[in-house]
PDB file of N, CA and C in Angstrom:
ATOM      1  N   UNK A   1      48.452  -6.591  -0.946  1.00  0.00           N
ATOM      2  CA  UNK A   1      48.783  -5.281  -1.410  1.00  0.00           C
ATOM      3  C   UNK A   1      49.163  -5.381  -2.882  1.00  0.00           C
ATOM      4  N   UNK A   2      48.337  -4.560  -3.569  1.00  0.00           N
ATOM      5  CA  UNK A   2      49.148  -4.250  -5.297  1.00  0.00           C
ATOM      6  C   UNK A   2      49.768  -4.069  -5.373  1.00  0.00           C
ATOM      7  N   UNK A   3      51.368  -4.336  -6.361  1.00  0.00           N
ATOM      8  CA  UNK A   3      52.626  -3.822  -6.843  1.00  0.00           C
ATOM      9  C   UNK A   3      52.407  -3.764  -8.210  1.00  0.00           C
ATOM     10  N   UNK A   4      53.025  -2.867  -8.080  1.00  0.00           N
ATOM     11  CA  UNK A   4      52.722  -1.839  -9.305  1.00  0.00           C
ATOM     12  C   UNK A   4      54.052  -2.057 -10.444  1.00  0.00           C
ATOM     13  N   UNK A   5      54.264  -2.884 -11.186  1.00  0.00           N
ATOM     14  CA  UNK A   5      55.340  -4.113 -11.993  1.00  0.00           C
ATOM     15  C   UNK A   5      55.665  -2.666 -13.071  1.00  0.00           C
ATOM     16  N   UNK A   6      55.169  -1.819 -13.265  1.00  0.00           N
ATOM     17  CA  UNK A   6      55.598  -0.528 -14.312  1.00  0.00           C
ATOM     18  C   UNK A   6      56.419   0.611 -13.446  1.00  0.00           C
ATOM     19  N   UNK A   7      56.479   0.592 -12.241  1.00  0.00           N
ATOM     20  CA  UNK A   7      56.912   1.431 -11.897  1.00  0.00           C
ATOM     21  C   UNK A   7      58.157   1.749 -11.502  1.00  0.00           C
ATOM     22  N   UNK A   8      59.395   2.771 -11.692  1.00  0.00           N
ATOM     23  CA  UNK A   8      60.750   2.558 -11.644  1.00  0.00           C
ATOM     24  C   UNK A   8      61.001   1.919 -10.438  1.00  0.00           C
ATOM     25  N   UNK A   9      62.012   1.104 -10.328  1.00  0.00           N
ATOM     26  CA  UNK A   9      62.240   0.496  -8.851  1.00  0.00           C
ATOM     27  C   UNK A   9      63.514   1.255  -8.623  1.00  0.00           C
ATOM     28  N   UNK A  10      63.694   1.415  -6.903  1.00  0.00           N
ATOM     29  CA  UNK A  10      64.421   1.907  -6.326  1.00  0.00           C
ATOM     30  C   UNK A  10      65.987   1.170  -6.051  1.00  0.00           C
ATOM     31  N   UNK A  11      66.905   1.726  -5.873  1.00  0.00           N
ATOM     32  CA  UNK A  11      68.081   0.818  -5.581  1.00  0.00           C
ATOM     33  C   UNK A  11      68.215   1.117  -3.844  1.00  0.00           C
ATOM     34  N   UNK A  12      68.740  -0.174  -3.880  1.00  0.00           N
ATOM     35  CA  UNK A  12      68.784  -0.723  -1.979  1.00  0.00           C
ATOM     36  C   UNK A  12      69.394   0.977  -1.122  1.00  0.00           C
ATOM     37  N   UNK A  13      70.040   1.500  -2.025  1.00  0.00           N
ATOM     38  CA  UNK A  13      70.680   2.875  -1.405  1.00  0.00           C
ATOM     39  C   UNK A  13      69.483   3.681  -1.071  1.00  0.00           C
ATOM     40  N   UNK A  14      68.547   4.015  -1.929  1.00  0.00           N
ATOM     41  CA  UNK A  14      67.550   4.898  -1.534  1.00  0.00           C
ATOM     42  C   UNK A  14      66.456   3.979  -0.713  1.00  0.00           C
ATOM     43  N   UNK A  15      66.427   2.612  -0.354  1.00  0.00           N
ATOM     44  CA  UNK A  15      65.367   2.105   0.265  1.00  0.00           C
ATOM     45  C   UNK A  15      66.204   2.282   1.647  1.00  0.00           C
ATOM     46  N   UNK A  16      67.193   2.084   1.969  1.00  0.00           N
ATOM     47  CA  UNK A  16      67.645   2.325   3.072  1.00  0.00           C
ATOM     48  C   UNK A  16      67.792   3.617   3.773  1.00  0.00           C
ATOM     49  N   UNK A  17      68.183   4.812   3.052  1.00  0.00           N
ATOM     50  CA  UNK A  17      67.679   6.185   2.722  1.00  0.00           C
ATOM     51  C   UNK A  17      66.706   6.550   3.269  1.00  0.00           C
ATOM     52  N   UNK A  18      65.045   5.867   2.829  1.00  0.00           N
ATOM     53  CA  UNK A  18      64.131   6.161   3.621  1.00  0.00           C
ATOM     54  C   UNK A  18      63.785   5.262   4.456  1.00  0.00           C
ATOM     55  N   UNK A  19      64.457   4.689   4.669  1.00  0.00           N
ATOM     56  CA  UNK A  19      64.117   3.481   6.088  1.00  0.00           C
ATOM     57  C   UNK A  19      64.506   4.377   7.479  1.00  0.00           C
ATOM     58  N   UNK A  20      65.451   4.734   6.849  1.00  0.00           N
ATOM     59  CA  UNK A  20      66.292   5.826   7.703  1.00  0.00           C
ATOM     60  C   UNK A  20      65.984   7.147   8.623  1.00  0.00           C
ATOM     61  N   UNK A  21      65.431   7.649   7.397  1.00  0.00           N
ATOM     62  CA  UNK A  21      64.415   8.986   7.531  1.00  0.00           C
ATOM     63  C   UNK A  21      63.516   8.462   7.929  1.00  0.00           C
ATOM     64  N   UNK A  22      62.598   7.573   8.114  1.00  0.00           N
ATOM     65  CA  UNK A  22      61.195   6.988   8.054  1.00  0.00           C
ATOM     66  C   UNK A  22      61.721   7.027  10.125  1.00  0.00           C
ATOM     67  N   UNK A  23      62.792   6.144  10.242  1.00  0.00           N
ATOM     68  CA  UNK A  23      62.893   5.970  11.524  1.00  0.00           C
ATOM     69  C   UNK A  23      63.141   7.225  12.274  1.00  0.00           C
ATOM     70  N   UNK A  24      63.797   7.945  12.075  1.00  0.00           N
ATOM     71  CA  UNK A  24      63.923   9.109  12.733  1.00  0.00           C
ATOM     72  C   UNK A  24      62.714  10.017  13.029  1.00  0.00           C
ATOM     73  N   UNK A  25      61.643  10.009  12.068  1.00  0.00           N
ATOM     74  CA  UNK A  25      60.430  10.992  12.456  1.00  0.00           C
ATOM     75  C   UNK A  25      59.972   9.950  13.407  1.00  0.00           C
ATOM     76  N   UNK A  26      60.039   8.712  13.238  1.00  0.00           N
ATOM     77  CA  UNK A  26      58.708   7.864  13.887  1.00  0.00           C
ATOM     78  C   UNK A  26      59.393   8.118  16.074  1.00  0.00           C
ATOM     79  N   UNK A  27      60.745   7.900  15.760  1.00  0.00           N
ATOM     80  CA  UNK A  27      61.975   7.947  16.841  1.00  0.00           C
ATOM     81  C   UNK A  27      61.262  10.035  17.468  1.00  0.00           C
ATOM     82  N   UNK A  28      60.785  10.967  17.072  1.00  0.00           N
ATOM     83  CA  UNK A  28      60.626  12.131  17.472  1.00  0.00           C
ATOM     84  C   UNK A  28      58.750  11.857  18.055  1.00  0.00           C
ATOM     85  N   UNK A  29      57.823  10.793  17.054  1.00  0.00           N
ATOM     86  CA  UNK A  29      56.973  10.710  17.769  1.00  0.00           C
ATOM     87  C   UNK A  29      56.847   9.959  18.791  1.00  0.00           C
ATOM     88  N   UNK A  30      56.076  10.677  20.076  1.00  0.00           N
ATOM     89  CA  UNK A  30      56.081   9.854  21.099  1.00  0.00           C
ATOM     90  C   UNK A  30      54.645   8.946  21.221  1.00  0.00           C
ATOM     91  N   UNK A  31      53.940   9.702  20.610  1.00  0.00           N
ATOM     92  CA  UNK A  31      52.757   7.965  20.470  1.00  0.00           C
ATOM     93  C   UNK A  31      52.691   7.044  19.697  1.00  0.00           C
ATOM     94  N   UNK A  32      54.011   7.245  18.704  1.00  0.00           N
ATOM     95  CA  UNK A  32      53.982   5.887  17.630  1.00  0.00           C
ATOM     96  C   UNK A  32      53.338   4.489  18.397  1.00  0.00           C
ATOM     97  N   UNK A  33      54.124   4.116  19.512  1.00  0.00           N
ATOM     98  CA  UNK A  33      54.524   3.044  20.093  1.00  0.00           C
ATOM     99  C   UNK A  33      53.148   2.443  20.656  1.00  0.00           C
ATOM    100  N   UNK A  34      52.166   3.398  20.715  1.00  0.00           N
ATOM    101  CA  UNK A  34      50.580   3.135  21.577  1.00  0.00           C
ATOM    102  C   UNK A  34      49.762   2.446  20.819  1.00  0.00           C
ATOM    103  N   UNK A  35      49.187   1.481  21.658  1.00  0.00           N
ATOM    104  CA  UNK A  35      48.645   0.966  20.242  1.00  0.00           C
ATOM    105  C   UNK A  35      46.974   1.531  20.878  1.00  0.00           C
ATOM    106  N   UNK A  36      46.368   2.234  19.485  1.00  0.00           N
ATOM    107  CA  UNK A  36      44.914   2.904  19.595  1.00  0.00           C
ATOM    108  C   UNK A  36      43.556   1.506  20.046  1.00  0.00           C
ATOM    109  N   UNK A  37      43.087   1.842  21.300  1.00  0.00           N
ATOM    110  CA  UNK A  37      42.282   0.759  21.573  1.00  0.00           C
ATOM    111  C   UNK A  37      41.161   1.146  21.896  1.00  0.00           C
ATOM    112  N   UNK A  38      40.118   1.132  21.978  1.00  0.00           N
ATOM    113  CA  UNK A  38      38.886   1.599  22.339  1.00  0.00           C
ATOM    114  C   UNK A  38      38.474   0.794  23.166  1.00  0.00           C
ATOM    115  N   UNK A  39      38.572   1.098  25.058  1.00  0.00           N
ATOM    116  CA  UNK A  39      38.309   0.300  26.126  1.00  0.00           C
ATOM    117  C   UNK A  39      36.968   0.084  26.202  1.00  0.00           C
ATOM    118  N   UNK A  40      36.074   0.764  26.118  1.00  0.00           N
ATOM    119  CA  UNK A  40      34.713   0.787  25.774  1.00  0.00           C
ATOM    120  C   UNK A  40      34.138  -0.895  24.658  1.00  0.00           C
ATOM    121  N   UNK A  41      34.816  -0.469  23.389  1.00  0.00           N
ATOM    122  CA  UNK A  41      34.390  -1.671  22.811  1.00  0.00           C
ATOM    123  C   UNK A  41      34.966  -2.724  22.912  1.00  0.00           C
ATOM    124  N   UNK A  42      36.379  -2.810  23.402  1.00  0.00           N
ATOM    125  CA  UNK A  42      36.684  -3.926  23.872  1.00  0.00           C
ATOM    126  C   UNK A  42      35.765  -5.071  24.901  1.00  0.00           C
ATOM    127  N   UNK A  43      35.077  -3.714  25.827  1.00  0.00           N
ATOM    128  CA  UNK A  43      34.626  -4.645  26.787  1.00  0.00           C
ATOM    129  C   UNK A  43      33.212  -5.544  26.449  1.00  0.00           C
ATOM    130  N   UNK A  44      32.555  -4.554  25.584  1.00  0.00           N
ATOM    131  CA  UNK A  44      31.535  -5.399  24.804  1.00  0.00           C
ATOM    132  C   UNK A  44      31.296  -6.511  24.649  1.00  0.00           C
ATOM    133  N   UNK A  45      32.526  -6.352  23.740  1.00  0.00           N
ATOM    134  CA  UNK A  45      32.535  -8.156  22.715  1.00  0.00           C
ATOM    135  C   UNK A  45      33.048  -9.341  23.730  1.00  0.00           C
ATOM    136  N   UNK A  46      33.462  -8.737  25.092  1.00  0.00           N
ATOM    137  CA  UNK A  46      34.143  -9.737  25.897  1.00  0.00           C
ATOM    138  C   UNK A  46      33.420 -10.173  26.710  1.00  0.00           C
ATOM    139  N   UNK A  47      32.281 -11.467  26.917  1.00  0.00           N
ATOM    140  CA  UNK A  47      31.317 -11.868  27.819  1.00  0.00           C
ATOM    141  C   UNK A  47      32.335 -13.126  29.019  1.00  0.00           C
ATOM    142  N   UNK A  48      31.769 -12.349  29.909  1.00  0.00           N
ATOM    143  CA  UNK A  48      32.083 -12.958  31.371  1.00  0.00           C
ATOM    144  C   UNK A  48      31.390 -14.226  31.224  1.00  0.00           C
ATOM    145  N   UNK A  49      32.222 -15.345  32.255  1.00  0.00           N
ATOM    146  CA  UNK A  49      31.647 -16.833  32.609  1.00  0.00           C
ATOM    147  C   UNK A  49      30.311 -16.573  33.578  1.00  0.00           C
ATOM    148  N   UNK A  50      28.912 -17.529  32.961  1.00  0.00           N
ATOM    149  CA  UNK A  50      27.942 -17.112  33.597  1.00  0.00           C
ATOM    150  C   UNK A  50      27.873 -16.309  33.574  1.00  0.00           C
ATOM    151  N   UNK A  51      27.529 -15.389  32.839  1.00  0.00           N
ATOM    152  CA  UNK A  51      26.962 -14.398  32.023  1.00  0.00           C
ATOM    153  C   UNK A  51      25.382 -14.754  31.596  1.00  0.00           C
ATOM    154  N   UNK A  52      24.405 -13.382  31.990  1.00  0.00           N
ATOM    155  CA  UNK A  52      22.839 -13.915  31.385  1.00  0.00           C
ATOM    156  C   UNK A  52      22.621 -14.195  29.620  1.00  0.00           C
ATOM    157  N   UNK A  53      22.744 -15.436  29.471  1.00  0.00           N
ATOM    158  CA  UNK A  53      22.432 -15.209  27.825  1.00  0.00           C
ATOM    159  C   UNK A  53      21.079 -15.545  27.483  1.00  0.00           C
ATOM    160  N   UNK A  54      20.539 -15.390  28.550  1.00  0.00           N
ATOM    161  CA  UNK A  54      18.669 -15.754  28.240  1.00  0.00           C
ATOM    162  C   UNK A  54      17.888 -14.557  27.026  1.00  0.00           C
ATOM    163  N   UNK A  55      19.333 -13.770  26.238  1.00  0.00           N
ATOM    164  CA  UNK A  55      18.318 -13.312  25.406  1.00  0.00           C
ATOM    165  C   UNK A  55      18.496 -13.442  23.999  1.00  0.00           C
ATOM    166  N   UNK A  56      19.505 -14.402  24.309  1.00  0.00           N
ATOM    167  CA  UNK A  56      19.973 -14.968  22.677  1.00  0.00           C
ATOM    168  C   UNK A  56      19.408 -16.251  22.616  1.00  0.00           C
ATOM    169  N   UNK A  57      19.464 -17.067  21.126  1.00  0.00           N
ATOM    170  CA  UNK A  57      18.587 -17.950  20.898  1.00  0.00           C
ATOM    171  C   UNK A  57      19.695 -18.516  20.215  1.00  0.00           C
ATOM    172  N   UNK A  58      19.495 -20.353  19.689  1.00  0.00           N
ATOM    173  CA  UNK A  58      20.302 -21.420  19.634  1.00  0.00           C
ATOM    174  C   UNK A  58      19.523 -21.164  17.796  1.00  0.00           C
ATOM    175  N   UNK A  59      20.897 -21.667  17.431  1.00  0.00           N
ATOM    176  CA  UNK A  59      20.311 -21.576  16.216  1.00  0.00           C
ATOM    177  C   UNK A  59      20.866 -22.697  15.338  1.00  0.00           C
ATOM    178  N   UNK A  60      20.743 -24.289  16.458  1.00  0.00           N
ATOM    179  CA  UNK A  60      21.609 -25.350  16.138  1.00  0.00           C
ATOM    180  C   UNK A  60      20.096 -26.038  16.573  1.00  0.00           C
ATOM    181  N   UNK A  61      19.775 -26.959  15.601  1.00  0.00           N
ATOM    182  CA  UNK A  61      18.661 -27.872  16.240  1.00  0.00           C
ATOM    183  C   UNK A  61      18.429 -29.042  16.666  1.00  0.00           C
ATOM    184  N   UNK A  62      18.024 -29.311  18.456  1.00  0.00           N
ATOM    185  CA  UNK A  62      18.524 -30.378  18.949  1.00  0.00           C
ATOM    186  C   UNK A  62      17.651 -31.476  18.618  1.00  0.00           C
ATOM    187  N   UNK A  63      18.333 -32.649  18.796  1.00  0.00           N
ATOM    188  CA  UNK A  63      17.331 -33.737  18.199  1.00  0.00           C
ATOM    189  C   UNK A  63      17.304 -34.407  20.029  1.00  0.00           C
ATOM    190  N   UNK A  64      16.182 -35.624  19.726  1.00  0.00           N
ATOM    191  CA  UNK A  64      16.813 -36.509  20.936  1.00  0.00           C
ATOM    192  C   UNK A  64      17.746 -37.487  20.251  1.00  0.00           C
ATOM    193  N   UNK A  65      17.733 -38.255  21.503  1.00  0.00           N
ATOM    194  CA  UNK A  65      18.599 -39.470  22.025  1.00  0.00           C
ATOM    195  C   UNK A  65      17.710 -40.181  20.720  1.00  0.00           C
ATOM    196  N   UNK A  66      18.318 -40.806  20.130  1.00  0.00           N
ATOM    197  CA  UNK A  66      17.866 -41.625  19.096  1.00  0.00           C
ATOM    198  C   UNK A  66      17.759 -43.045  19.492  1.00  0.00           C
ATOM    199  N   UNK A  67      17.396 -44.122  18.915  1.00  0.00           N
ATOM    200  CA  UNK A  67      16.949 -45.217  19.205  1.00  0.00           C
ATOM    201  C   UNK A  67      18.541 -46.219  19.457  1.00  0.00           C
ATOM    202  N   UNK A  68      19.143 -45.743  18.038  1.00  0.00           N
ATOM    203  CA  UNK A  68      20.628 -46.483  18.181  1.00  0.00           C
ATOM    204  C   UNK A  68      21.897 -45.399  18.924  1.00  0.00           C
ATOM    205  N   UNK A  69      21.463 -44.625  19.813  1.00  0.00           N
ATOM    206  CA  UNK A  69      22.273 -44.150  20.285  1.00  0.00           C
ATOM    207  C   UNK A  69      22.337 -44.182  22.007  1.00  0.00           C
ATOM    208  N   UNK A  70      23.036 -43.886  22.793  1.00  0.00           N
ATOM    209  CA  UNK A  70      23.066 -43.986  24.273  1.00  0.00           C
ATOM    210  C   UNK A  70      23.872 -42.501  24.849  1.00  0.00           C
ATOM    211  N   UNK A  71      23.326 -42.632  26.041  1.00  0.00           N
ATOM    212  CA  UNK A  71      24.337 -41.335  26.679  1.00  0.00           C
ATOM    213  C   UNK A  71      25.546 -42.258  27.847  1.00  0.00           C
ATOM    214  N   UNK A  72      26.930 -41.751  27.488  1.00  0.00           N
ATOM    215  CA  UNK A  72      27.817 -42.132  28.519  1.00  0.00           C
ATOM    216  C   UNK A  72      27.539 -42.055  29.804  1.00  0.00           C
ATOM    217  N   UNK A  73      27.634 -42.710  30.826  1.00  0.00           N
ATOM    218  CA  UNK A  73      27.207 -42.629  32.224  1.00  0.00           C
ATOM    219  C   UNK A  73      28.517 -41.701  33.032  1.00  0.00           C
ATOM    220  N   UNK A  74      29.710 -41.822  31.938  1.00  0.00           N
ATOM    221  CA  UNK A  74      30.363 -40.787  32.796  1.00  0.00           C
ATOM    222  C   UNK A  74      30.925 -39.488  31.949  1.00  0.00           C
ATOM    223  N   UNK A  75      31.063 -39.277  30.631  1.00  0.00           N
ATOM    224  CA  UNK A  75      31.308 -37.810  30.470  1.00  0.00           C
ATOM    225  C   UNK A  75      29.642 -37.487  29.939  1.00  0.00           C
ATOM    226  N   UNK A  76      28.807 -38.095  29.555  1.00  0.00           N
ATOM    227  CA  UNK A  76      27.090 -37.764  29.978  1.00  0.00           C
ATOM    228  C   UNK A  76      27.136 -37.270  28.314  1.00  0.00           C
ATOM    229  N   UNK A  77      27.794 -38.079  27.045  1.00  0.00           N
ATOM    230  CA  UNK A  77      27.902 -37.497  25.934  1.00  0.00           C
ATOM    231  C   UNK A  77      26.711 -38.415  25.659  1.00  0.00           C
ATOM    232  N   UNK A  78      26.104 -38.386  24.336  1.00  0.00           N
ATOM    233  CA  UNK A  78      25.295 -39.161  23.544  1.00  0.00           C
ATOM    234  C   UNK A  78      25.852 -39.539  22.155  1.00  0.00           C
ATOM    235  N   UNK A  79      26.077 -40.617  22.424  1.00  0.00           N
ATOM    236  CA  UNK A  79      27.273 -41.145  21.411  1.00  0.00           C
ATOM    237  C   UNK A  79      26.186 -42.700  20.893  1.00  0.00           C
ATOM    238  N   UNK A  80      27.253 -43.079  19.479  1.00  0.00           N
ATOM    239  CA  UNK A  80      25.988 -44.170  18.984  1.00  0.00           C
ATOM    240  C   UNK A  80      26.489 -45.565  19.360  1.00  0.00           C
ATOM    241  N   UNK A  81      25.525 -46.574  19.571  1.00  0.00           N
ATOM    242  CA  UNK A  81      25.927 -47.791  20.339  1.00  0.00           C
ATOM    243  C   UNK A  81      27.703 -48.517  20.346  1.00  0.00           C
ATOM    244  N   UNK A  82      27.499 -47.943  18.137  1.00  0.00           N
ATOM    245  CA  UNK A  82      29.242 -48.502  18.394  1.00  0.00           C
ATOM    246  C   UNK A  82      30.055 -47.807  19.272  1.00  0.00           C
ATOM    247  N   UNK A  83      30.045 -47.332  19.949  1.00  0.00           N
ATOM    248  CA  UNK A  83      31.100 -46.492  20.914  1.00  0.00           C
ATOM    249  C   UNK A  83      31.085 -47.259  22.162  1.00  0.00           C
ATOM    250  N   UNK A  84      30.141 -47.761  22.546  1.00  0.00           N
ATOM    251  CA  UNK A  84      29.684 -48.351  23.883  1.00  0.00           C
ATOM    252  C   UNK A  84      31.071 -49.518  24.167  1.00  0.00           C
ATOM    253  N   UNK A  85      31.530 -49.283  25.403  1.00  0.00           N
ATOM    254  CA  UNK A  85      33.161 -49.934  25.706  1.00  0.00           C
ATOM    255  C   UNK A  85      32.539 -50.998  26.805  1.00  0.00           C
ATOM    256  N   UNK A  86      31.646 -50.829  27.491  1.00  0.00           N
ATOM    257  CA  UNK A  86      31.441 -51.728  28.732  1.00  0.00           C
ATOM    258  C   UNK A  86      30.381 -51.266  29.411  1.00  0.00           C
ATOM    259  N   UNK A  87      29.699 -52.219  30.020  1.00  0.00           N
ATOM    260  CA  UNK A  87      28.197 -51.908  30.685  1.00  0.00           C
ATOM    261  C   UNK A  87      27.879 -52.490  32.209  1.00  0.00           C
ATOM    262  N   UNK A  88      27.903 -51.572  32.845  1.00  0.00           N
ATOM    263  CA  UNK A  88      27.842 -51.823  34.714  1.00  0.00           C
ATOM    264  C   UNK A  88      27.151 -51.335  35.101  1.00  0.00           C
ATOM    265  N   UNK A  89      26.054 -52.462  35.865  1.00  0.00           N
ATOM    266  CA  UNK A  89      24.898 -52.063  36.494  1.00  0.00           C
ATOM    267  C   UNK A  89      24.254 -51.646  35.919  1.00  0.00           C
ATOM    268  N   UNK A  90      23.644 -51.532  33.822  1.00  0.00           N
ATOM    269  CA  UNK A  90      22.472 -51.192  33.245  1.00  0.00           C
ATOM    270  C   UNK A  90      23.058 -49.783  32.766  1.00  0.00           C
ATOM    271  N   UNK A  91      24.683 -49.062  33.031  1.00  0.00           N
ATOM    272  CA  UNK A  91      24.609 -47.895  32.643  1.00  0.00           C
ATOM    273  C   UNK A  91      26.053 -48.318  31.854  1.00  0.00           C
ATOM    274  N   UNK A  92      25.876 -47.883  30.785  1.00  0.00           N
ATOM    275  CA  UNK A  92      27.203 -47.690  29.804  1.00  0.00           C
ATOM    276  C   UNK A  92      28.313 -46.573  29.563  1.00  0.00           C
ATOM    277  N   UNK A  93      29.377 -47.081  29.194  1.00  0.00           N
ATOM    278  CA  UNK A  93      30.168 -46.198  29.246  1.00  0.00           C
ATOM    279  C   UNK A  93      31.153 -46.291  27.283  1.00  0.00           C
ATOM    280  N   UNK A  94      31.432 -45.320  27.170  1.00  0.00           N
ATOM    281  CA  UNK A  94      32.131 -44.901  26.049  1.00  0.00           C
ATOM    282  C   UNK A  94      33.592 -45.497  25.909  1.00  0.00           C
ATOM    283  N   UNK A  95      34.405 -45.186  24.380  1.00  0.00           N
ATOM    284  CA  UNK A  95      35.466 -46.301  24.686  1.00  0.00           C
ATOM    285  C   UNK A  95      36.458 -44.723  25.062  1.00  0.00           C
ATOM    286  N   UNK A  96      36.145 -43.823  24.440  1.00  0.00           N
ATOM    287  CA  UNK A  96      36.916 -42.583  25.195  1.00  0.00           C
ATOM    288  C   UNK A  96      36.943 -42.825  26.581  1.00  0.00           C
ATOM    289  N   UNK A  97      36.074 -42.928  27.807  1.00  0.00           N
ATOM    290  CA  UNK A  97      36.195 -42.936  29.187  1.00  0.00           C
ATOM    291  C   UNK A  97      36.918 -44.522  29.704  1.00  0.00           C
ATOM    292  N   UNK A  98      36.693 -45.175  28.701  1.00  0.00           N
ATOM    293  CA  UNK A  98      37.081 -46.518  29.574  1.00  0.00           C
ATOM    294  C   UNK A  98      38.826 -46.475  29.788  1.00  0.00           C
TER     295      UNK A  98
END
């Protein structure tokens, strides 16, 4: 917000003054307190779990599994060899899961 550095300033008597007055009209309205919501657009922007999003598109581009990289056998991430913590039975695991 701009403040306006030329303009007479008030003394604490008259800011309290209209703090005063300010409260009393707001104290006579009874919808101050509501807060204005539009249930309609609220519900819009709010997408449910499993929800159809088959009509939006990814706009992140996936690569594969690269040569020096592996997928964890148990959180199923694709992480790069240095991560690899231990290897059982031909399937690897991450040093996060170990």
């Amino acid at each position: 917000m701009a403040t306006d550095y030329d303009a007479p300033r008030k003394t604490e008597e008259e800011l309290s003054e209209d703090s005063i007055e300010e409260l009393k009209s707001r104290r006579n309205d009874k919808n101050s307190g509501k807060v204005d919501e539009d249930e309609a657009e609220a519900a819009e922007t709010f997408e449910l779990p499993g929800a159809d999003l088959s009509h939006e598109e990814l706009t992140v581009r996936v690569l594969p599994r690269q040569a020096d990289e592996f997928t964890c056998a148990s959180c199923y991430l694709v992480k790069h060899r240095s991560q690899i913590a231990t290897e059982k039975d031909g399937l690897f695991y991450c040093v996060d899961c170990v």
